[in-house]
Protein backbone atom coordinates (compact mmCIF):
# COMPACT_ATOMS: atom_id res chain seq x y z
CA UNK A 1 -2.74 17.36 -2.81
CA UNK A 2 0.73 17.13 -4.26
CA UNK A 3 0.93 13.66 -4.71
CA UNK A 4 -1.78 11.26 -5.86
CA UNK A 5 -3.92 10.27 -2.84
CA UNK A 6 -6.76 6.96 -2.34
CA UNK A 7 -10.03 8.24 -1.81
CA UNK A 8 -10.32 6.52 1.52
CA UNK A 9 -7.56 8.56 2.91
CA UNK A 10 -8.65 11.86 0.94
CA UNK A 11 -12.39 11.43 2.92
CA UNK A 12 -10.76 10.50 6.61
CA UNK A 13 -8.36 13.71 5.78
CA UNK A 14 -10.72 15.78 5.16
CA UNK A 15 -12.95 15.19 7.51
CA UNK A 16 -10.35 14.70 10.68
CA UNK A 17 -8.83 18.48 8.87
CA UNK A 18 -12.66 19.96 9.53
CA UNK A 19 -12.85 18.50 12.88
CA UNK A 20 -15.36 16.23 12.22
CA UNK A 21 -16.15 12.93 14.55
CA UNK A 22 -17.15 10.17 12.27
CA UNK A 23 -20.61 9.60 13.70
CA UNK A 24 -21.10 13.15 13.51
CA UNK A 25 -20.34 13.26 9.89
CA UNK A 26 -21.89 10.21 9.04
CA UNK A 27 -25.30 11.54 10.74
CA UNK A 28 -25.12 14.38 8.70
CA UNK A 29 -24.62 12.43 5.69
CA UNK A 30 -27.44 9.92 5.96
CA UNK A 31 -25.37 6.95 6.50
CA UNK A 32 -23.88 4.49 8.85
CA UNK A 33 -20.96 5.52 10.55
CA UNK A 34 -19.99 2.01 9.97
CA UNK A 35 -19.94 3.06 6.22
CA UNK A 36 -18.09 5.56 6.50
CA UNK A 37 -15.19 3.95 8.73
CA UNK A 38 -15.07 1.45 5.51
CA UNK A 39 -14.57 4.29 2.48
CA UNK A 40 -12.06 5.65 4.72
CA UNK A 41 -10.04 2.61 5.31
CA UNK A 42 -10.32 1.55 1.38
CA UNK A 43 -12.66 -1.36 2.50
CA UNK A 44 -15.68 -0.24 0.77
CA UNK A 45 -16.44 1.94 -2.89
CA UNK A 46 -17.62 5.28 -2.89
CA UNK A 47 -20.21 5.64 -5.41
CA UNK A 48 -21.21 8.40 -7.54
CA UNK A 49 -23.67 9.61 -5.80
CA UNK A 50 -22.22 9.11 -2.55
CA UNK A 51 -19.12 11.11 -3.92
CA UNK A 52 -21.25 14.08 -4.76
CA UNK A 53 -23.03 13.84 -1.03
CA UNK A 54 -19.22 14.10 0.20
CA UNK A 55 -18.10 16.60 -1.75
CA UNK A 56 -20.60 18.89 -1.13
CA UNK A 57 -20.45 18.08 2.76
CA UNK A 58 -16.54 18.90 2.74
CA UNK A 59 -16.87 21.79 0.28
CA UNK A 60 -14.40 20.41 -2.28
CA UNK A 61 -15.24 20.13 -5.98
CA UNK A 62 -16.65 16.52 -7.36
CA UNK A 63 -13.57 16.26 -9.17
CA UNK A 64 -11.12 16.09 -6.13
CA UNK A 65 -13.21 13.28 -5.09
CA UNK A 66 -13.54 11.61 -8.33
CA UNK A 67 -10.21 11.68 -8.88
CA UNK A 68 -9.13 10.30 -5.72
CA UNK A 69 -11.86 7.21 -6.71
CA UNK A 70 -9.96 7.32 -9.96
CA UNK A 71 -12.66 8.97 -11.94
CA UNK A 72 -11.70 11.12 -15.02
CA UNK A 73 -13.77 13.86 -15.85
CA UNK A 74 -15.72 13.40 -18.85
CA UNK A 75 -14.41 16.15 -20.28
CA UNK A 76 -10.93 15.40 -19.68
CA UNK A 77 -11.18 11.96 -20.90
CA UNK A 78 -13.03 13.48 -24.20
CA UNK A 79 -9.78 15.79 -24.45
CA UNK A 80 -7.36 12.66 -24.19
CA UNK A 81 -9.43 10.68 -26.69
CA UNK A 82 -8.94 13.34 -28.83
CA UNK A 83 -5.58 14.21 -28.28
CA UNK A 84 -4.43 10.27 -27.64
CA UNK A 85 -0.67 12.22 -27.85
CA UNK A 86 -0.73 14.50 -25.12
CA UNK A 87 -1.11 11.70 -22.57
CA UNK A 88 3.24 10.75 -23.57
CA UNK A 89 3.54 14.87 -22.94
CA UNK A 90 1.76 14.60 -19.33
CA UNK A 91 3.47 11.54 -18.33
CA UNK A 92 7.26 12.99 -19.28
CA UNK A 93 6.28 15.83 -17.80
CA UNK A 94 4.40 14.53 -14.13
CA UNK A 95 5.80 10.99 -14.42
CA UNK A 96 3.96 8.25 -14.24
């Protein structure tokens, strides 16, 4: 993922990229396919625990999909609280 990318096209990505059929992934999820069609056109939240279900379904660390939901990971965001400065160093160097 080169540039930054919504969670609700990360999850219809991956899934279309497996060859998965939404019902088909859904079912093996344990949820509605009409859930599903919602996180992947941004019209419903993914939660946590959802996110790890999805993650572990498409074989992608937790953080690819956290990050798409715009979810730090702890220890990153215990880094940046500690080093408040570097966040100036990553933004002139990845932009903004």
């Amino acid at each position: 993922m080169g540039k930054t990318e919504s969670a609700a096209s990360l999850l219809r990505n991956l899934r279309q990229s497996q060859g998965h059929t939404l019902r088909s992934a859904a079912a093996e999820l344990g949820i509605a396919a009409s859930q599903l069609s919602r996180m992947e056109r941004g019209q419903r939240s993914v939660g946590d625990d959802t996110a790890r279900r999805l993650s572990s379904y498409y074989s992608v660390p937790a953080e690819v999909v956290d990050l798409a939901r715009g979810v730090a990971p702890a220890d990153v965001v215990a880094i940046l609280q500690e080093h408040p400065e570097e966040m100036d160093r990553l933004r002139e160097k990845y932009g903004s």
